[in-house]
Protein backbone atom coordinates (compact mmCIF):
# COMPACT_ATOMS: atom_id res chain seq x y z
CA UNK A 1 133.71 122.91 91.11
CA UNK A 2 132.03 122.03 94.57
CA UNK A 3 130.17 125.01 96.21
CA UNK A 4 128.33 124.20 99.78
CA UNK A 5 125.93 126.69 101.01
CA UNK A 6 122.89 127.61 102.79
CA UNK A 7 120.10 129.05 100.53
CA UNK A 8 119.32 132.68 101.87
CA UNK A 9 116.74 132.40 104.89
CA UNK A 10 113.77 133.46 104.61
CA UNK A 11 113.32 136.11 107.05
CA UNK A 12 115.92 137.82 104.74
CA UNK A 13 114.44 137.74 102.02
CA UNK A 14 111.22 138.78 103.45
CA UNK A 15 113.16 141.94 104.54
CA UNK A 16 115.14 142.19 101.16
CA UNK A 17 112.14 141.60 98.76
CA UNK A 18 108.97 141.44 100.45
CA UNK A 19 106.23 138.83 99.98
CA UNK A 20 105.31 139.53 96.28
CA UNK A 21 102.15 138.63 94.29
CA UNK A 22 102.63 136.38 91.36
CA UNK A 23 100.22 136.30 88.24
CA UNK A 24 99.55 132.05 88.79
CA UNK A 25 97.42 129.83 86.20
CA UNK A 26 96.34 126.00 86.82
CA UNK A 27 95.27 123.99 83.79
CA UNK A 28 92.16 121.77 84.72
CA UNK A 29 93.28 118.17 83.14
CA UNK A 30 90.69 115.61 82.84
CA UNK A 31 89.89 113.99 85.57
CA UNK A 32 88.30 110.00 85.97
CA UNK A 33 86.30 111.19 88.58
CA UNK A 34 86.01 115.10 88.22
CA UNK A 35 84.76 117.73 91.11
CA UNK A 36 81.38 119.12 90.30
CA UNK A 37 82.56 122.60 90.54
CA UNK A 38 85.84 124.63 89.39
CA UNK A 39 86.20 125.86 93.13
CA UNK A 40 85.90 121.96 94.24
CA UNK A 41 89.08 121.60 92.88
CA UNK A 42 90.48 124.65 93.87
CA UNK A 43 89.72 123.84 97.44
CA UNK A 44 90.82 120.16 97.51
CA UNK A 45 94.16 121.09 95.11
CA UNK A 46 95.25 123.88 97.50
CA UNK A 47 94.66 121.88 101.04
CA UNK A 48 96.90 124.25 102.81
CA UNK A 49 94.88 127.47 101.79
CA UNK A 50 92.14 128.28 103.72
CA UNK A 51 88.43 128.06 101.71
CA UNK A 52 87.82 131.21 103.30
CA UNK A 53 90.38 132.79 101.12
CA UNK A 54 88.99 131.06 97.73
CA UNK A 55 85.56 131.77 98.69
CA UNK A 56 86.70 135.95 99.18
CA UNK A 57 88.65 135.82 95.95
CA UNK A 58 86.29 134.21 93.79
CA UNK A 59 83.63 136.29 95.07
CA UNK A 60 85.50 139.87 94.48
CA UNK A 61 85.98 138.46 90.76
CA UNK A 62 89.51 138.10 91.48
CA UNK A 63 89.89 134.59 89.78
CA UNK A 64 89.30 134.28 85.97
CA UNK A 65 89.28 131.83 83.06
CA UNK A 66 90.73 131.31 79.62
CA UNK A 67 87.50 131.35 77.76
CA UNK A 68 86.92 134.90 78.95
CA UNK A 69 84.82 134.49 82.07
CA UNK A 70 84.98 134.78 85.78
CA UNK A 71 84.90 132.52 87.58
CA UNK A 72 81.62 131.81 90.01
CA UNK A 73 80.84 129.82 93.02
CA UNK A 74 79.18 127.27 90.89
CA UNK A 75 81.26 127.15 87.68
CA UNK A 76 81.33 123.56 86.84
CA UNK A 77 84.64 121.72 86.27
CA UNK A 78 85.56 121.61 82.70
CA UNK A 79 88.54 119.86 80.81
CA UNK A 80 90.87 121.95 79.06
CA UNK A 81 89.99 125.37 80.49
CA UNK A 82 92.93 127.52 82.43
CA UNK A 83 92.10 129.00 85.78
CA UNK A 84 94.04 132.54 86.68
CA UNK A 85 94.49 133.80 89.92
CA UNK A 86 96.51 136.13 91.89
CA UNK A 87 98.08 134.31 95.37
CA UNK A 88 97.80 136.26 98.32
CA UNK A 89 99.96 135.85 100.75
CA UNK A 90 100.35 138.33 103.56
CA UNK A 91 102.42 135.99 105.82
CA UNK A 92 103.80 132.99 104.28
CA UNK A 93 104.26 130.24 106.75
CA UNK A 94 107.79 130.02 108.73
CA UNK A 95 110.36 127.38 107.21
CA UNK A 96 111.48 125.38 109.77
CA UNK A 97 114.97 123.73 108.29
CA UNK A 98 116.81 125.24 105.36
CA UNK A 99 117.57 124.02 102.02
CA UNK A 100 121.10 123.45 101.47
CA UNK A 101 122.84 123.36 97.96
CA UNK A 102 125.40 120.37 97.99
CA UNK A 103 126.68 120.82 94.49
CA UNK A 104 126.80 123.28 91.94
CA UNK A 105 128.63 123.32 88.73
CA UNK A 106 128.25 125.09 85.32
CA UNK A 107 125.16 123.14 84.06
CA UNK A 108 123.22 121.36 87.44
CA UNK A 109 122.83 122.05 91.11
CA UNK A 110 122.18 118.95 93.72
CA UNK A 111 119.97 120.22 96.68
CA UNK A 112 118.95 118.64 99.90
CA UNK A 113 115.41 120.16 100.86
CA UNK A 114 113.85 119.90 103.86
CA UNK A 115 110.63 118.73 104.80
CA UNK A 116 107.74 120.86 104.02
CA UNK A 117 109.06 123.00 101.26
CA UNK A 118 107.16 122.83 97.88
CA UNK A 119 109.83 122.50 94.83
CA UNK A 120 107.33 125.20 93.18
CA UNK A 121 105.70 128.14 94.38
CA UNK A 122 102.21 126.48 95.32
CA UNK A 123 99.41 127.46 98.02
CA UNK A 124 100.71 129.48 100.73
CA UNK A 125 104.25 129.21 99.40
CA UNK A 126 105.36 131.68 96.74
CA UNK A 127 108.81 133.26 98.32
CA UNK A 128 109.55 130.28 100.92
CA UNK A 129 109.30 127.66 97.74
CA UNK A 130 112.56 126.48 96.55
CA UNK A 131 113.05 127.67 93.12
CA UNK A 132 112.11 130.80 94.15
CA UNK A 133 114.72 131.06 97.22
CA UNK A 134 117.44 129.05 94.71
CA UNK A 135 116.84 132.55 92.32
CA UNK A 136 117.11 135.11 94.93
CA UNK A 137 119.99 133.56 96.27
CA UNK A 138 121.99 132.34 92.78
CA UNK A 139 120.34 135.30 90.71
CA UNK A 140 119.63 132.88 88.40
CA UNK A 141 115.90 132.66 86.24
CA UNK A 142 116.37 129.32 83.69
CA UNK A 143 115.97 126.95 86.88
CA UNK A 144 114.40 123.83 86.53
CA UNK A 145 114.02 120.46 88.58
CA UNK A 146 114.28 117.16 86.53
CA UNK A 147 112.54 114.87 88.57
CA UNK A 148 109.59 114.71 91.32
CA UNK A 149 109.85 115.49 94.97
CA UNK A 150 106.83 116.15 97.19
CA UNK A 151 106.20 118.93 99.45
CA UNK A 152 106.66 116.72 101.73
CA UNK A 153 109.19 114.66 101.26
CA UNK A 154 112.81 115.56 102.34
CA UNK A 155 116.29 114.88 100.40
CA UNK A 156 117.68 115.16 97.04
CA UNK A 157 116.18 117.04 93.89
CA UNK A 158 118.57 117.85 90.86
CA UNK A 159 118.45 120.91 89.27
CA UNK A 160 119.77 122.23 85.86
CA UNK A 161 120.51 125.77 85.12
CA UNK A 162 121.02 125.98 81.57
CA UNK A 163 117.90 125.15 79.25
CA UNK A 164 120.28 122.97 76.68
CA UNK A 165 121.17 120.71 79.17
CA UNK A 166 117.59 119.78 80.53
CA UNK A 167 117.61 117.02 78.08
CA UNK A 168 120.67 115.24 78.89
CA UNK A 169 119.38 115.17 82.43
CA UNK A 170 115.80 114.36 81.71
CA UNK A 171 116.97 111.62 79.63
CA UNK A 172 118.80 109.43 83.00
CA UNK A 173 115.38 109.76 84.39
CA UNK A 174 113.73 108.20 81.17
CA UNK A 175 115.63 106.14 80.64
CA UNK A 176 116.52 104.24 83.88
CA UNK A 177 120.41 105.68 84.18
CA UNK A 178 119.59 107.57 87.89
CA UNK A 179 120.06 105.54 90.90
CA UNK A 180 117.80 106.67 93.69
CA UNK A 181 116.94 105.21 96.76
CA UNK A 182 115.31 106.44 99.86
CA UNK A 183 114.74 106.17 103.44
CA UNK A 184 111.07 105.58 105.10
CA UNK A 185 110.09 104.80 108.56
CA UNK A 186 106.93 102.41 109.13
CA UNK A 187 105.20 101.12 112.05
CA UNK A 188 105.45 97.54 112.45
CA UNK A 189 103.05 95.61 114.76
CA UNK A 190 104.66 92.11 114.58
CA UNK A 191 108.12 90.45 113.57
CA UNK A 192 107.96 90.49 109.75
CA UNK A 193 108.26 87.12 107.71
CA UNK A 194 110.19 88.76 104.87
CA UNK A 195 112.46 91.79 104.32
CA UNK A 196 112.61 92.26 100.58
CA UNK A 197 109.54 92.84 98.53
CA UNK A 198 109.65 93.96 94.79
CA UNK A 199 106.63 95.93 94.08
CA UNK A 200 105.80 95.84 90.11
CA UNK A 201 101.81 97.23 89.29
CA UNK A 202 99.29 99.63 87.94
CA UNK A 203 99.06 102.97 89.05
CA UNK A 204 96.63 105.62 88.38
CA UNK A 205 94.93 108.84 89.75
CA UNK A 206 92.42 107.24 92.02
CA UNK A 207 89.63 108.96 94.12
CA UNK A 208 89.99 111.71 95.36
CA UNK A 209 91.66 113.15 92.12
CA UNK A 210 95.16 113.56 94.70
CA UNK A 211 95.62 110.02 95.69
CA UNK A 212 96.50 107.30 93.08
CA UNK A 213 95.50 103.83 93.10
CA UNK A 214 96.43 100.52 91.99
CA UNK A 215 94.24 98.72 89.17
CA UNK A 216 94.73 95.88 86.89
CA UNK A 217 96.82 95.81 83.99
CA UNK A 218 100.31 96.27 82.90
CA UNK A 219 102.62 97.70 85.36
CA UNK A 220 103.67 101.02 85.18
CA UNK A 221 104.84 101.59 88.41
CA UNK A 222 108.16 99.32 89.80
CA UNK A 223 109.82 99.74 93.20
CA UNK A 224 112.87 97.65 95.07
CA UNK A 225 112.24 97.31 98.77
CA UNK A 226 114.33 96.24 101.93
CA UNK A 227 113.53 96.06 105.37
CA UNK A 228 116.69 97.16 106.95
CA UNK A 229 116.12 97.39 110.77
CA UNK A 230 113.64 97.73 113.09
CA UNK A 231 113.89 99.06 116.42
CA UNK A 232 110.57 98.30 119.11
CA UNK A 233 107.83 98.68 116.52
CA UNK A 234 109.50 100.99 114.23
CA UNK A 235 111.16 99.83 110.95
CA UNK A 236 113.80 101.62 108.86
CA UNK A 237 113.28 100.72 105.14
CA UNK A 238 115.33 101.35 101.78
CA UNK A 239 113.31 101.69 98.95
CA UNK A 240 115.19 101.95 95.24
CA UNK A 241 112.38 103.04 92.50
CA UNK A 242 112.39 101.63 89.20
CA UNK A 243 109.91 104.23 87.50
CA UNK A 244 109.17 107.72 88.71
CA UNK A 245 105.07 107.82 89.32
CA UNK A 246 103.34 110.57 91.85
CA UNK A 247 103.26 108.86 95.01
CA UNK A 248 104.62 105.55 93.73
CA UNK A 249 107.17 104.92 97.20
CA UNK A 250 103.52 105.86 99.40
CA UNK A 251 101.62 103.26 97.69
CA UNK A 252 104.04 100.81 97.42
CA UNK A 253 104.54 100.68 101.09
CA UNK A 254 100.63 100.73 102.08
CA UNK A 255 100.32 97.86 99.41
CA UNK A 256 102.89 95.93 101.24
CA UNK A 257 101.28 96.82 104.94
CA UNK A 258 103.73 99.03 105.90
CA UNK A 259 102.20 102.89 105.14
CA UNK A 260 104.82 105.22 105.90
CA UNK A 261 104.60 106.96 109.18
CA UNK A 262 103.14 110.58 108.90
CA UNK A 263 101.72 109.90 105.26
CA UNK A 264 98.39 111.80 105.29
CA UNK A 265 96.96 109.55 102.21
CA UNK A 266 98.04 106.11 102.51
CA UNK A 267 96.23 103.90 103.33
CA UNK A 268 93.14 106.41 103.69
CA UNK A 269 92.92 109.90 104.21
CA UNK A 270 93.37 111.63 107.76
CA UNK A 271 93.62 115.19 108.65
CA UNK A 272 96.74 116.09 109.83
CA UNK A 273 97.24 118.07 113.65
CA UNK A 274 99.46 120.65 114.67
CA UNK A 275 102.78 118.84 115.84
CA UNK A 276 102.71 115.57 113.87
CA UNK A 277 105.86 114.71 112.29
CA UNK A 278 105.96 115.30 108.66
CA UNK A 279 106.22 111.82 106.45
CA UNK A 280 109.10 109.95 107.03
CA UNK A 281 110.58 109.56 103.76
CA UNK A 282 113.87 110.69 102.48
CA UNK A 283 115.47 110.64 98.93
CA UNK A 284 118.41 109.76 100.49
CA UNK A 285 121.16 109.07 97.55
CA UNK A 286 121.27 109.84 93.79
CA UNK A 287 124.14 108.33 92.16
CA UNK A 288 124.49 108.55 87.96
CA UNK A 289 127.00 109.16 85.10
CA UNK A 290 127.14 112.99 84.23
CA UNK A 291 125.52 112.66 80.87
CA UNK A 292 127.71 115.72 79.71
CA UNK A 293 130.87 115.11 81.48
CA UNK A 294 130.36 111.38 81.57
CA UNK A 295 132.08 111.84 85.34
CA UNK A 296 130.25 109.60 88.26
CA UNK A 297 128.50 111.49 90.23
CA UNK A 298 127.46 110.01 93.76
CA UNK A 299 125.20 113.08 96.10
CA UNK A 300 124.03 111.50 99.65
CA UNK A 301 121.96 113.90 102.01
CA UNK A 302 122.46 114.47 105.30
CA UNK A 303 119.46 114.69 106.64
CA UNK A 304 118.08 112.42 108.96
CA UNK A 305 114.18 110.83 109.56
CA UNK A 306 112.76 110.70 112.77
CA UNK A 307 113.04 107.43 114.81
């Protein structure tokens, strides 16, 4: 059965629940090229939270770890240990497009996010995350995305409900059965020579821990691309992944010379400013066999980049 619907805003569910505080814990994982301090991490992890705010909790003892202790302005990173903290949030940031549910059945829902949105409650985002507004508006608690989608990326993300279906769904992921292909925007400074590239290499976290990198040895990382038109001196680009790694589409398109436009990482770091467009990429189509029904399935989002 097809349901079509607008996840509940957010101002209404600021009025109907409030912006709550939710017990949070981060596991430290080890790192090739670790922070010297606990906080470090904190502070480059959560970009979007002021330091001022880690700085005030950590100092009112508010942030603890799993061997017992609190933590302190100089607590050295260490593998293995869990950090707990409370989020504070006394205005979460406004949304500025809605999430929109495209399909629903008994076991998955297909949902085209917006820019901006975090799939999981993270930094300032607790109630304006999308899991959490998918409960409050569905009522339901066993929600869980199969596959990656970045804050800020736009499009697709699929969605079961029932835990004994997660590995069905997982499994298309695994195992190469999910078609996916997205949308991206790039500046280009002169007529290309070529308009299909297939990217096939090494990724790994790089330096800082956020960004990956591309070293030597056997791929890992495998994406499809196709110029597809270019209009004054931007181009519009399809890009079909192979594999699934964090930030694979953003490095594949720096490594080709084409960083997406609005990409904050790739090819180096720069701050983002009030008003700049978010990253121009889109998971624009998912198309697979229902691994439970065994009925095609074909989702396309209508949203649109930026030209």
């Amino acid at each position: 059965m097809l349901h079509m619907y607008n996840v509940q805003s957010s101002g209404d569910l600021s009025q109907q629940y409030g912006t709550q505080t939710r017990p949070s814990r981060l596991y430290l994982a080890k790192l090739q090229s670790p922070p010297a301090t606990i906080l470090d991490y904190l502070l480059a992890r959560f970009p979007q939270v002021h330091p001022d705010i880690w700085h005030a909790r950590v100092s009112r003892g508010l942030v603890t770890l799993s061997d017992g202790t609190t933590l302190k302005h100089d607590s050295p990173y260490r593998h293995g240990i869990t950090v707990f903290y409370q989020k504070e949030v006394p205005a979460e940031p406004a949304t500025i497009e809605e999430p929109l549910v495209i399909y629903r059945d008994e076991e998955i829902l297909v949902v085209d996010n917006p820019h901006g949105m975090p799939v999981t409650p993270a930094g300032e985002y607790l109630e304006r995350s999308l899991l959490v507004r998918l409960e409050r508006s569905t009522g339901l608690a066993t929600l869980a995305p199969m596959h990656r989608l970045d804050r800020e990326t736009a499009g697709l993300l699929l969605i079961t409900i029932k835990a004994h279906a997660r590995a069905q769904y997982h499994g298309l992921f695994a195992t190469g059965m999910i078609e996916r292909e997205y949308l991206a925007l790039a500046y280009i400074a002169n007529p290309p020579t070529r308009t299909h590239w297939r990217v096939n290499n090494k990724m790994e976290p790089g330096d800082p821990w956020f960004r990956q990198r591309i070293v030597e040895g056997q791929a890992n990382a495998t994406t499809d691309i196709e110029l597809l038109d270019v209009q004054g001196n931007v181009g519009l680009f399809r890009l079909i992944p192979q594999t699934g790694k964090k930030h694979q589409l953003r490095v594949h398109m720096a490594c080709i010379g084409y960083p997406i436009l609005g990409d904050p990482f790739y090819p180096s770091i720069e701050k983002k400013k009030h008003g700049d467009p978010p990253l121009q990429l889109l998971a624009k189509r998912m198309t697979f066999t229902d691994p439970l029904s065994g009925v095609p399935r074909n989702f396309i989002s209508a949203r649109q980049l930026i030209l």
